[in-house]
C-alpha atoms as a PDB file:
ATOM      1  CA  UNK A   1       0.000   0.000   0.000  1.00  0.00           C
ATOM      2  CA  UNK A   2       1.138   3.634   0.193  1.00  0.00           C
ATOM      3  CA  UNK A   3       3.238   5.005   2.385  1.00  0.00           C
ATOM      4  CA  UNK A   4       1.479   6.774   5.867  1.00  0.00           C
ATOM      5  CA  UNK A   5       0.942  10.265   4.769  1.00  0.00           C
ATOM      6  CA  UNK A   6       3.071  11.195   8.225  1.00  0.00           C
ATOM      7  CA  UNK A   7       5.775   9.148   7.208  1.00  0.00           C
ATOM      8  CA  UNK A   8       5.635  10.421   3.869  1.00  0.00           C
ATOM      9  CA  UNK A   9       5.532  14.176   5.196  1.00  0.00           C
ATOM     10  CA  UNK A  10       8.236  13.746   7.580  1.00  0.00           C
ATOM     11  CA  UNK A  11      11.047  12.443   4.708  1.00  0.00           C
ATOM     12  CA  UNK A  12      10.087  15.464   2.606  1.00  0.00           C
ATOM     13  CA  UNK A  13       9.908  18.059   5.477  1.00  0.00           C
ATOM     14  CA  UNK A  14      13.993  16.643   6.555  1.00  0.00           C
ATOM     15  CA  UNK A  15      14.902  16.699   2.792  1.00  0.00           C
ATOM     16  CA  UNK A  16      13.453  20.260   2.478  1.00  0.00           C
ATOM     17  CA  UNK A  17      15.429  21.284   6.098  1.00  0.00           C
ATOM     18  CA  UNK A  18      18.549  19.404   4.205  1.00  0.00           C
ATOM     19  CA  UNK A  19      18.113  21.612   0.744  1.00  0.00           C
ATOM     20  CA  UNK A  20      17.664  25.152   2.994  1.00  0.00           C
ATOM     21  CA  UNK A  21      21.098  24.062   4.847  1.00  0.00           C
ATOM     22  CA  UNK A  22      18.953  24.286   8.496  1.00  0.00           C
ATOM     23  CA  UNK A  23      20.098  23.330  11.667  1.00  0.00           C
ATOM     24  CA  UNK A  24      17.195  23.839  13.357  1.00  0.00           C
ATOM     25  CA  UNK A  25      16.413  20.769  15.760  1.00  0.00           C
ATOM     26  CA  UNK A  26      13.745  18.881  14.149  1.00  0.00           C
ATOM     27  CA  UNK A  27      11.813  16.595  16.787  1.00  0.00           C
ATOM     28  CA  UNK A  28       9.231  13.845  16.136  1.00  0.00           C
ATOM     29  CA  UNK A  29       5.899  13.185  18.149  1.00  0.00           C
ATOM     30  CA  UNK A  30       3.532  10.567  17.543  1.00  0.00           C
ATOM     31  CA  UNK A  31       1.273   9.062  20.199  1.00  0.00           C
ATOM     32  CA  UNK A  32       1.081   5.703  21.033  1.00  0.00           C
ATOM     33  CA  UNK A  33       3.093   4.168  18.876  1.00  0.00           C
ATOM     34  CA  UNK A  34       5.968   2.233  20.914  1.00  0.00           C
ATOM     35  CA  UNK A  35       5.589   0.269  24.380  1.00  0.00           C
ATOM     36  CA  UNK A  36       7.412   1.376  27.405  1.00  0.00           C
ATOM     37  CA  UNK A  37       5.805  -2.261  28.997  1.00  0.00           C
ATOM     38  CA  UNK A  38       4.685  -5.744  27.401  1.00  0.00           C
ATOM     39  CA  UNK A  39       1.598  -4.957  28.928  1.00  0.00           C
ATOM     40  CA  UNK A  40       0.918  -1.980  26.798  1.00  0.00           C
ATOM     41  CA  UNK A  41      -2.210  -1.980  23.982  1.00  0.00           C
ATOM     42  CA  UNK A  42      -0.755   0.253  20.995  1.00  0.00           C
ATOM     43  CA  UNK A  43      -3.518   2.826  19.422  1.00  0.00           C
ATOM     44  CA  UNK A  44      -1.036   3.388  16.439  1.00  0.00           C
ATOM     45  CA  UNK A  45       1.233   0.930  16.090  1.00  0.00           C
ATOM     46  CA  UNK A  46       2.259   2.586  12.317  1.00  0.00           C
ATOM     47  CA  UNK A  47       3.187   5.526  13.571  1.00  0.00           C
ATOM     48  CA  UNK A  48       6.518   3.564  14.341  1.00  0.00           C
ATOM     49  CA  UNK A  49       7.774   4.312  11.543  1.00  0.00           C
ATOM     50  CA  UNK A  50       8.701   7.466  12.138  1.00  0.00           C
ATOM     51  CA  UNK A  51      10.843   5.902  14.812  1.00  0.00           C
ATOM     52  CA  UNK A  52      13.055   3.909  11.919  1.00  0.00           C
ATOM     53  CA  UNK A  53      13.095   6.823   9.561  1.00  0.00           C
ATOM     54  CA  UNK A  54      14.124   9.032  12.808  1.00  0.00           C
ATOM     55  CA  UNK A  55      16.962   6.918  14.223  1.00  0.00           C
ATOM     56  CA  UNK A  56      18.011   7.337  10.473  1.00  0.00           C
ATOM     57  CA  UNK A  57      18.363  11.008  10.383  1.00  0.00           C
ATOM     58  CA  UNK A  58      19.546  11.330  13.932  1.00  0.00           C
ATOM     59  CA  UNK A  59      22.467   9.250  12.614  1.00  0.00           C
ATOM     60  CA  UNK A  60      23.046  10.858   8.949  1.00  0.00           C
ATOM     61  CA  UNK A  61      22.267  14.447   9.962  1.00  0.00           C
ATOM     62  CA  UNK A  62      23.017  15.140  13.200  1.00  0.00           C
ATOM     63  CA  UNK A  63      22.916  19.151  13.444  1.00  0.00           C
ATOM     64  CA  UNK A  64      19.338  19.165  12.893  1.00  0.00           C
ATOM     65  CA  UNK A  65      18.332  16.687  14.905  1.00  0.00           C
ATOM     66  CA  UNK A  66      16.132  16.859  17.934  1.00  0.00           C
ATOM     67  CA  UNK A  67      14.859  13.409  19.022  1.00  0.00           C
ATOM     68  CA  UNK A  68      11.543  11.288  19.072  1.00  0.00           C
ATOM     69  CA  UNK A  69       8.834  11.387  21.544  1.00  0.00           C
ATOM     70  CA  UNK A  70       6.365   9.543  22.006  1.00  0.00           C
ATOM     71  CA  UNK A  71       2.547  10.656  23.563  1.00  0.00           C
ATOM     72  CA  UNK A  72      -0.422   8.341  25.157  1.00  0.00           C
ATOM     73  CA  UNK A  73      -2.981   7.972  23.732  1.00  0.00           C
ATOM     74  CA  UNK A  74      -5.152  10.711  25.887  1.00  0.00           C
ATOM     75  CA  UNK A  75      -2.720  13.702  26.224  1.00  0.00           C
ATOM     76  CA  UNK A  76      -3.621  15.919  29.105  1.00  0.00           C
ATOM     77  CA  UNK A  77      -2.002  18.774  30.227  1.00  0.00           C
ATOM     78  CA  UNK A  78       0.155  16.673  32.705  1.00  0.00           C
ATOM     79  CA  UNK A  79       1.564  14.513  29.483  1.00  0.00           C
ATOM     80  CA  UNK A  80       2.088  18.535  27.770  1.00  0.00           C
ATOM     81  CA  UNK A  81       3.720  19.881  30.616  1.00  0.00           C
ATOM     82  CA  UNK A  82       6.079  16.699  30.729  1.00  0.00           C
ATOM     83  CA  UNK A  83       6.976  17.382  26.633  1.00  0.00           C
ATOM     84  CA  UNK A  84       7.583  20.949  27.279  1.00  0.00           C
ATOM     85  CA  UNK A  85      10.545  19.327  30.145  1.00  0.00           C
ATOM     86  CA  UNK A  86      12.111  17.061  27.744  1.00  0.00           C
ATOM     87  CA  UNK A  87      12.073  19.881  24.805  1.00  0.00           C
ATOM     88  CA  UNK A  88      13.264  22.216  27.578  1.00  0.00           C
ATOM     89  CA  UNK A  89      16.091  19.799  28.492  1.00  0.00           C
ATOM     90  CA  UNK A  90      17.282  19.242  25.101  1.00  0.00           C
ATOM     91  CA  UNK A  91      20.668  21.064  23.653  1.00  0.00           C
ATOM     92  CA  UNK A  92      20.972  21.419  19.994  1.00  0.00           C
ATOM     93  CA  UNK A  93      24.801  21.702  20.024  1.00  0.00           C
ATOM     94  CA  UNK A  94      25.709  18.532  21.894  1.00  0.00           C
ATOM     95  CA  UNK A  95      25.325  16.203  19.105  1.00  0.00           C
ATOM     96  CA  UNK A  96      28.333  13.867  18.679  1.00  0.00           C
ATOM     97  CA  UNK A  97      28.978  11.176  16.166  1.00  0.00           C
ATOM     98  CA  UNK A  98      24.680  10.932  15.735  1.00  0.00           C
ATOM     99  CA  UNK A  99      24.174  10.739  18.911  1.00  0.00           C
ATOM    100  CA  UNK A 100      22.969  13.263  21.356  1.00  0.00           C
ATOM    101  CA  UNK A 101      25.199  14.235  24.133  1.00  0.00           C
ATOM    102  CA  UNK A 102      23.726  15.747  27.668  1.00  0.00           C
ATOM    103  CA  UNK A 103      19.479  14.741  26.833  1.00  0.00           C
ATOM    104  CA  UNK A 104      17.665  11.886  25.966  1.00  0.00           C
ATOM    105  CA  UNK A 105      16.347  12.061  22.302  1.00  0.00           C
ATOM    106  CA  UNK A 106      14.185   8.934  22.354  1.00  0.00           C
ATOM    107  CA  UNK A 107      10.983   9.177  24.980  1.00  0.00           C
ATOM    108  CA  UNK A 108       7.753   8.401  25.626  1.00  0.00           C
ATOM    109  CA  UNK A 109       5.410  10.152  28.034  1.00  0.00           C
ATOM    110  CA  UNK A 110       3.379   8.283  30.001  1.00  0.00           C
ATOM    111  CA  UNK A 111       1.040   8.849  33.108  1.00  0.00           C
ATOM    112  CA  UNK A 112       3.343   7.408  35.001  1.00  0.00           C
ATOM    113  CA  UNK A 113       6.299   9.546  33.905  1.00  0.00           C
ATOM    114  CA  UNK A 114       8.553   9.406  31.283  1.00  0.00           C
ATOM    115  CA  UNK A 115      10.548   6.708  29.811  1.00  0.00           C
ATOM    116  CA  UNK A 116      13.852   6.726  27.919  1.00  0.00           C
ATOM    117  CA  UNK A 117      14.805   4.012  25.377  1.00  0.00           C
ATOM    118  CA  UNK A 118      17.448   1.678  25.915  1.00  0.00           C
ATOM    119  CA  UNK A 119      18.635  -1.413  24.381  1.00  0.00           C
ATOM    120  CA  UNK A 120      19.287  -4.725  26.725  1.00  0.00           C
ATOM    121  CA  UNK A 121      20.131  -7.968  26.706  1.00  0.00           C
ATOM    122  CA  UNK A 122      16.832 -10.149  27.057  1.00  0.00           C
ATOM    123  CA  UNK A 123      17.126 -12.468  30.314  1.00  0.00           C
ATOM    124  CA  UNK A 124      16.192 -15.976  29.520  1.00  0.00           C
ATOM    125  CA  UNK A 125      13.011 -17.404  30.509  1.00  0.00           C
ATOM    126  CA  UNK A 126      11.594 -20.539  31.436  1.00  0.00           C
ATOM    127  CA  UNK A 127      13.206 -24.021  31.657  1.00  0.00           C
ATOM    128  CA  UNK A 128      16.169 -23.076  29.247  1.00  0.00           C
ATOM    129  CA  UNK A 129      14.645 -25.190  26.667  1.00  0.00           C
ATOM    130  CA  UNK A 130      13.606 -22.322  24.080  1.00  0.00           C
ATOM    131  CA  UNK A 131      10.613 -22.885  21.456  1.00  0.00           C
ATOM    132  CA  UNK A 132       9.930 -26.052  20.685  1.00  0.00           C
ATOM    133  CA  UNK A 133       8.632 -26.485  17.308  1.00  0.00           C
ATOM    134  CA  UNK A 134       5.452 -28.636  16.051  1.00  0.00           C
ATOM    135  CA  UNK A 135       3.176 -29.023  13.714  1.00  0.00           C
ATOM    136  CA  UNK A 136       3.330 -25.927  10.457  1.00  0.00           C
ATOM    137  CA  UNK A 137       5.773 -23.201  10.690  1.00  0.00           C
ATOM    138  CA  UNK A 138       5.576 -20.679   7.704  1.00  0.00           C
ATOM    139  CA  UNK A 139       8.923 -18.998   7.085  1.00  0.00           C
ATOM    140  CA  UNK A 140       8.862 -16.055   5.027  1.00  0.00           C
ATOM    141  CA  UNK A 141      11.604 -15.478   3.005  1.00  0.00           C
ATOM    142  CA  UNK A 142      12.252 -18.824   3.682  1.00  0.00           C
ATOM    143  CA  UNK A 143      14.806 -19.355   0.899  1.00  0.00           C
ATOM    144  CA  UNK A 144      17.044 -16.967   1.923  1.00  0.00           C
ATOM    145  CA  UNK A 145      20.030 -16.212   3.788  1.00  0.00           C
ATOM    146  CA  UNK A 146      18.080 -15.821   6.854  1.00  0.00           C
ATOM    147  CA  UNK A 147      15.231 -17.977   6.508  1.00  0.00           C
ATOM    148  CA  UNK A 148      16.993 -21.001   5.260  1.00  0.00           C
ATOM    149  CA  UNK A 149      19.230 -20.258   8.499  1.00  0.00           C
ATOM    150  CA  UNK A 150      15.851 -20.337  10.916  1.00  0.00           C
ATOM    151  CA  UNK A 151      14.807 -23.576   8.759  1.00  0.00           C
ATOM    152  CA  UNK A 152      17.978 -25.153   9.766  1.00  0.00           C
ATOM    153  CA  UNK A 153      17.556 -24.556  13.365  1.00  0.00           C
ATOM    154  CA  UNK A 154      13.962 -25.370  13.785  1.00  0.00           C
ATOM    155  CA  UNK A 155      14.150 -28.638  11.230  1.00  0.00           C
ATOM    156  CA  UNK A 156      17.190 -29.727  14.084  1.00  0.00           C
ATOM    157  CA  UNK A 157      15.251 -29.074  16.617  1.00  0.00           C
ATOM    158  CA  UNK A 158      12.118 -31.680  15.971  1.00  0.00           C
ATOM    159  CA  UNK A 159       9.997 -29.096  13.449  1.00  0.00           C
ATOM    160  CA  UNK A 160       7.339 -31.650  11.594  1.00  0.00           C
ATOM    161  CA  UNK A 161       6.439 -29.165   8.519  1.00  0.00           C
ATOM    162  CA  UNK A 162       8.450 -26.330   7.482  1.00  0.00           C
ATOM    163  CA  UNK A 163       6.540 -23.857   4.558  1.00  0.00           C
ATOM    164  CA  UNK A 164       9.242 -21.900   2.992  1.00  0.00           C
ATOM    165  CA  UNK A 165       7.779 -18.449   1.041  1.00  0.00           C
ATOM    166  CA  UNK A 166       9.143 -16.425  -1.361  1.00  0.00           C
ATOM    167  CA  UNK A 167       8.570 -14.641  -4.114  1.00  0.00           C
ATOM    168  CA  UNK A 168      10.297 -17.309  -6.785  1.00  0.00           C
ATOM    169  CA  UNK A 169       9.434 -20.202  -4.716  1.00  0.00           C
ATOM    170  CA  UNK A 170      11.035 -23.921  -5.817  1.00  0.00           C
ATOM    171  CA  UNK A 171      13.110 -21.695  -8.906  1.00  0.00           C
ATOM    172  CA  UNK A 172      15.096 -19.527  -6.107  1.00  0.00           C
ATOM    173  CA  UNK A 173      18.949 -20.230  -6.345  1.00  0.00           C
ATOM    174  CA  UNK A 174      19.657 -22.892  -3.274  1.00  0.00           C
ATOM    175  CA  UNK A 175      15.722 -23.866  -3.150  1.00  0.00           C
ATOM    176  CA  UNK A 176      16.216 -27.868  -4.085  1.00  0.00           C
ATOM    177  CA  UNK A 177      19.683 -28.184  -1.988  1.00  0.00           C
ATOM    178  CA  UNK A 178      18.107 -26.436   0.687  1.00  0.00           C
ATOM    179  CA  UNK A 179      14.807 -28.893   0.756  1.00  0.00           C
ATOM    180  CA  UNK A 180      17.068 -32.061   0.379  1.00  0.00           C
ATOM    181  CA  UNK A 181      18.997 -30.867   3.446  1.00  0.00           C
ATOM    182  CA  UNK A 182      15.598 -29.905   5.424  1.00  0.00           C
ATOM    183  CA  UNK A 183      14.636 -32.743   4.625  1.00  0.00           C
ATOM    184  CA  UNK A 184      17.902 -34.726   5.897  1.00  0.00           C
ATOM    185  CA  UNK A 185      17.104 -33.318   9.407  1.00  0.00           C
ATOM    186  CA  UNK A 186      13.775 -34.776   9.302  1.00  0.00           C
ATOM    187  CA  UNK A 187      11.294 -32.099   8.345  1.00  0.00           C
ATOM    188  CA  UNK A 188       8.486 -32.068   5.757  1.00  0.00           C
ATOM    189  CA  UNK A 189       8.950 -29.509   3.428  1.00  0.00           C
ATOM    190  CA  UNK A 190       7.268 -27.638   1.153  1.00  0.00           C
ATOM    191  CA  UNK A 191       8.564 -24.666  -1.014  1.00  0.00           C
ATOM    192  CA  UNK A 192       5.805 -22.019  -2.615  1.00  0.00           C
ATOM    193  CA  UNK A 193       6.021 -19.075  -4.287  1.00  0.00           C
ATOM    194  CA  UNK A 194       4.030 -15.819  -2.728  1.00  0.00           C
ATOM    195  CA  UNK A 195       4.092 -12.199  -2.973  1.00  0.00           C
ATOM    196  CA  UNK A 196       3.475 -11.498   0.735  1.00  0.00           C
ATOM    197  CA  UNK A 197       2.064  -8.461   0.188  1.00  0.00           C
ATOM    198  CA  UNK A 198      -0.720  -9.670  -1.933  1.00  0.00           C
ATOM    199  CA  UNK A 199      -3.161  -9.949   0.810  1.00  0.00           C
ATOM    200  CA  UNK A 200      -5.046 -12.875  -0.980  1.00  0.00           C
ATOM    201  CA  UNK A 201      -2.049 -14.938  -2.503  1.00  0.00           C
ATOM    202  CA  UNK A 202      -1.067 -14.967   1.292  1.00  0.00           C
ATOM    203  CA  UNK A 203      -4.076 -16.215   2.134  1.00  0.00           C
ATOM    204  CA  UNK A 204      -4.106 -18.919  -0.141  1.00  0.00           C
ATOM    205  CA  UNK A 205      -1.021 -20.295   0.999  1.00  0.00           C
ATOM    206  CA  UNK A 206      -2.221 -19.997   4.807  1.00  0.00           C
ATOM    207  CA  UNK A 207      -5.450 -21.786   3.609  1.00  0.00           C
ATOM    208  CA  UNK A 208      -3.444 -24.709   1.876  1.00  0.00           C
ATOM    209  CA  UNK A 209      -1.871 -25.610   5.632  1.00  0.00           C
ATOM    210  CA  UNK A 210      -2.384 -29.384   6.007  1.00  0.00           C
ATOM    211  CA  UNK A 211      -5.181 -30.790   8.373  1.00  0.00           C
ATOM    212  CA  UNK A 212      -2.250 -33.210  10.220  1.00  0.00           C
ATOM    213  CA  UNK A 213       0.179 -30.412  10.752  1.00  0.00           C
ATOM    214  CA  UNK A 214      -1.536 -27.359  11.429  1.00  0.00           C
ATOM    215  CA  UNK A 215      -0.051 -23.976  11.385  1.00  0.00           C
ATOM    216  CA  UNK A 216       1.678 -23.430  15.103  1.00  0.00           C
ATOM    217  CA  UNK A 217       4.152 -20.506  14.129  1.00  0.00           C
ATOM    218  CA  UNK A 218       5.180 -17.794  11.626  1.00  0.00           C
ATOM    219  CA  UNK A 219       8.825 -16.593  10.898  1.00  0.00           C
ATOM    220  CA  UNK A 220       8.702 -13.246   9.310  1.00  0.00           C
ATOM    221  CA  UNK A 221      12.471 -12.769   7.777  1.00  0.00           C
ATOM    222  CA  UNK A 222      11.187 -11.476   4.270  1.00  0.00           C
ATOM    223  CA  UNK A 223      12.270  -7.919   2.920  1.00  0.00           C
ATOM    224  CA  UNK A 224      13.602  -5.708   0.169  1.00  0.00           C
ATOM    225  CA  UNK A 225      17.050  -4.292   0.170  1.00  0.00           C
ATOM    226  CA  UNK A 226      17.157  -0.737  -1.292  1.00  0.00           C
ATOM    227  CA  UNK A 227      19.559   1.108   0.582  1.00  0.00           C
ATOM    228  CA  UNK A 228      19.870   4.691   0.463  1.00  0.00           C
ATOM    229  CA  UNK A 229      20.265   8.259   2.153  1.00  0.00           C
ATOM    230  CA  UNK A 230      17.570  10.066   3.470  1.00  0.00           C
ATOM    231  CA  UNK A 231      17.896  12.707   1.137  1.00  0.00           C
ATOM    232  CA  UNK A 232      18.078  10.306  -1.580  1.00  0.00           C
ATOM    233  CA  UNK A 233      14.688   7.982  -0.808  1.00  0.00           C
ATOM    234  CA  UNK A 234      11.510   8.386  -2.416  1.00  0.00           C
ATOM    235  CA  UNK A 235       7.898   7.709  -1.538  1.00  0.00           C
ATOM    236  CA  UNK A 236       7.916   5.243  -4.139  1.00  0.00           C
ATOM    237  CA  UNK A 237      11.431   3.363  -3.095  1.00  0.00           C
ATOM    238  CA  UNK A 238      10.144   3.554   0.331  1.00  0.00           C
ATOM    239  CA  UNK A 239       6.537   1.804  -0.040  1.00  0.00           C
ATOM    240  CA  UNK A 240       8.829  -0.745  -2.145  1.00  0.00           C
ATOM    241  CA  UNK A 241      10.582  -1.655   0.942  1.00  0.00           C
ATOM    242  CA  UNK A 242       7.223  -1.098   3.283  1.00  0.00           C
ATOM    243  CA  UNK A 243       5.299  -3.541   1.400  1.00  0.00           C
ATOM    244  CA  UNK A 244       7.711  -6.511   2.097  1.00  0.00           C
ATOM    245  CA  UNK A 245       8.413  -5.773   5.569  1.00  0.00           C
ATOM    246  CA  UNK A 246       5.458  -3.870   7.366  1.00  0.00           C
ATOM    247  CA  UNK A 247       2.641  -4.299   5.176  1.00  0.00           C
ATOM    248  CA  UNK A 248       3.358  -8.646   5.042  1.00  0.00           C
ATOM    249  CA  UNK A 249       3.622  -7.968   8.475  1.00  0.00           C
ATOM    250  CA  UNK A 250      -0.010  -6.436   9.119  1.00  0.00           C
ATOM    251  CA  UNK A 251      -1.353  -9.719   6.425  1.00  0.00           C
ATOM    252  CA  UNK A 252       0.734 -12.404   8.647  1.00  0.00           C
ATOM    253  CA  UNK A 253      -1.246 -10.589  11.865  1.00  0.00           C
ATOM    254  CA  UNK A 254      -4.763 -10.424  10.822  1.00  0.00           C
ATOM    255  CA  UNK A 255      -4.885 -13.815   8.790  1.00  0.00           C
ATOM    256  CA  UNK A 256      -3.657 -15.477  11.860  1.00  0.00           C
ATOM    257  CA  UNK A 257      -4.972 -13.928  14.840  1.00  0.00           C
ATOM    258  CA  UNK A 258      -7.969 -16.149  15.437  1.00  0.00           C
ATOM    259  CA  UNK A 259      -5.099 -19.173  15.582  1.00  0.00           C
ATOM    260  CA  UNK A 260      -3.368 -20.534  18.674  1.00  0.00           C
ATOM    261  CA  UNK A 261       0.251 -19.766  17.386  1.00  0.00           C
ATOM    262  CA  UNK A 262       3.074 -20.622  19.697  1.00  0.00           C
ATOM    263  CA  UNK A 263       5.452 -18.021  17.618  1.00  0.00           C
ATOM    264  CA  UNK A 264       5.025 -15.168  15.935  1.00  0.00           C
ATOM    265  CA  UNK A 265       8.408 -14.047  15.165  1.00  0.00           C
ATOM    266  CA  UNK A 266       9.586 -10.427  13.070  1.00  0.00           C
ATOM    267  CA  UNK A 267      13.156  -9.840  11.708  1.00  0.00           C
ATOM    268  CA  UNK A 268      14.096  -6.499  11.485  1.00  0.00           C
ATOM    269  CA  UNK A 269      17.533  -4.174  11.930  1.00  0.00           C
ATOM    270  CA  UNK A 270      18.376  -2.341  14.887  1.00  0.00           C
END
C-alpha cells in the first residue's frame, strides 16, 4: 500500500530542512506508537515508523536533529507539561557522532512519567529449553540467507512441517539443496512461491496448511534491500521496501490472529 501520509511528510519536510542548509532541531511526536511495557495496547502501532526513519536522520544528519517522543494515547495537560521538560532539556549543540550528548532524544510520556529508550540484553526465561517447534511453521523469506538459516535450526530441533515463502518459490537459487537438506534433518517440506504483500495470494497459501500439521508458528524474515540516504529515498522506493516488511507484516497478523500460534516471530535491523 502507500506510504502513511506522516511518514511520507516527515522524509520530505527533513529533505526540504537538508536543501535550505537548516540546523534547526527537528523533533518527532507521535502518540502511542511504541511500548514502554509488554503490557501496553498500541492505538497506532504505524506511527513507528517514524521511529526507523528518525533513528536514520539522527544518525546521517546530526545538526538538525532533535529526538523522538512519544505521547499516550489521551494527552492531558500533565503529558504537555512533561513534553515541554524534555524539549526544555534538550541542547541542539551537543550532538556527537549521531548521537545526542547531555538529553535523551528517544521518549515516551506516560502517566506514570517518562521513559527513555534503551537497548538490553533479554534475560532468559523458562526451563532453558527455548521454542519447541510442532506441527506448520511458515517462514517467510524462507529461501534466503536468513530464513533457510531459521529452517535449519527449527528442522534440528524436531519441526514436523516447514513452509518456505518467497517470491520465486522452488526456482530460487539454493531452493532444491536447501529442501534435500531440510529434509535430511527430518522435516516435511514444502517450497511455494508468494508475494506477501498480496493480501489474498497470502491467504491462499495460509489456507493450503495441512489438516495433520496445522499452522503453530510464523517466521517473518522477508524484505527488500534498497539502501539509500535520506535525502536520496523516495515515496515510491520507500513503499517498495514497506510492502515486504510492514505491510506482510499487518497480512501475517490479521490472517492469523484467530489461531493458537506458539510463535510469531519479526526480523528487522536495529
Amino acid at each position: 500500500g502507500p506510504v502513511p501520509i506522516a511518514t511520507a511528510m516527515t522524509l520530505t519536510l527533513v529533505q526540504a530542512l537538508a536543501d535550505a542548509e537548516a540546523e534547526a532541531p527537528l523533533w518527532c511526536l507521535t502518540r502511542s506508537a511504541v511500548s514502554v511495557g509488554a503490557g501496553e495496547r498500541l492505538a497506532n502501532p504505524a506511527q513507528a515508523q517514524l521511529w526507523g526513519l528518525g533513528k536514520t536522520v539522527a544518525f546521517e544528519q546530526p545538526q538538525r536533529w532533535g529526538g523522538l517522543v512519544d505521547l499516550p494515547e489521551d494527552v492531558g495537560k500533565r503529558s504537555l507539561t512533561r513534553l515541554v521538560s524534555v524539549l526544555a532539556a534538550s541542547r541542539t549543540d551537543s550532538h556527537t557522532n549521531g548521537h545526542t550528548n547531555g538529553y535523551e532524544d528517544q521518549v515516551a510520556i506516560r502517566s506514570s512519567g517518562v521513559y527513555a529508550a534503551r537497548l538490553t540484553r533479554d534475560a532468559a526465561r523458562g526451563d532453558g529449553d527455548g521454542w519447541q517447534p510442532h506441527g506448520t511453521v511458515l517462514i517467510t523469506g524462507g529461501t534466503g540467507a536468513l530464513g533457510a538459516h531459521v529452517a535449519r535450526r527449527l528442522a534440528s530441533r524436531g519441526a514436523d512441517h516447514l513452509v518456505l515463502v518467497s517470491r520465486r518459490g522452488a526456482q530460487a537459487p539454493g531452493a532444491a539443496e536447501l529442501r534435500q537438506e531440510l529434509s535430511g534433518l527430518g522435516a516435511r517440506v514444502t517450497v511455494t512461491d508468494c508475494d506477501i504483500a498480496d493480501r489474498r495470494a497470502l491467504a491462499a497459501v495460509l489456507d493450503g496448511m495441512p489438516e495433520d500439521a496445522p499452522l503453530t508458528g510464523v517466521v517473518h524474515t522477508a524484505g527488500v534491500l534498497d539502501d539509500g540516504v535520506v535525502t536520496e529515498l523516495t515515496p515510491e522506493r520507500l513503499a517498495g521496501v514497506l510492502a515486504a516488511k510492514a505491510d506482510a507484516v499487518r497480512h501475517l497478523h490479521e490472517l492469523t490472529a484467530d489461531l493458537e500460534l506458539d510463535a510469531f516471530v519479526l526480523f528487522s535491523s536495529i
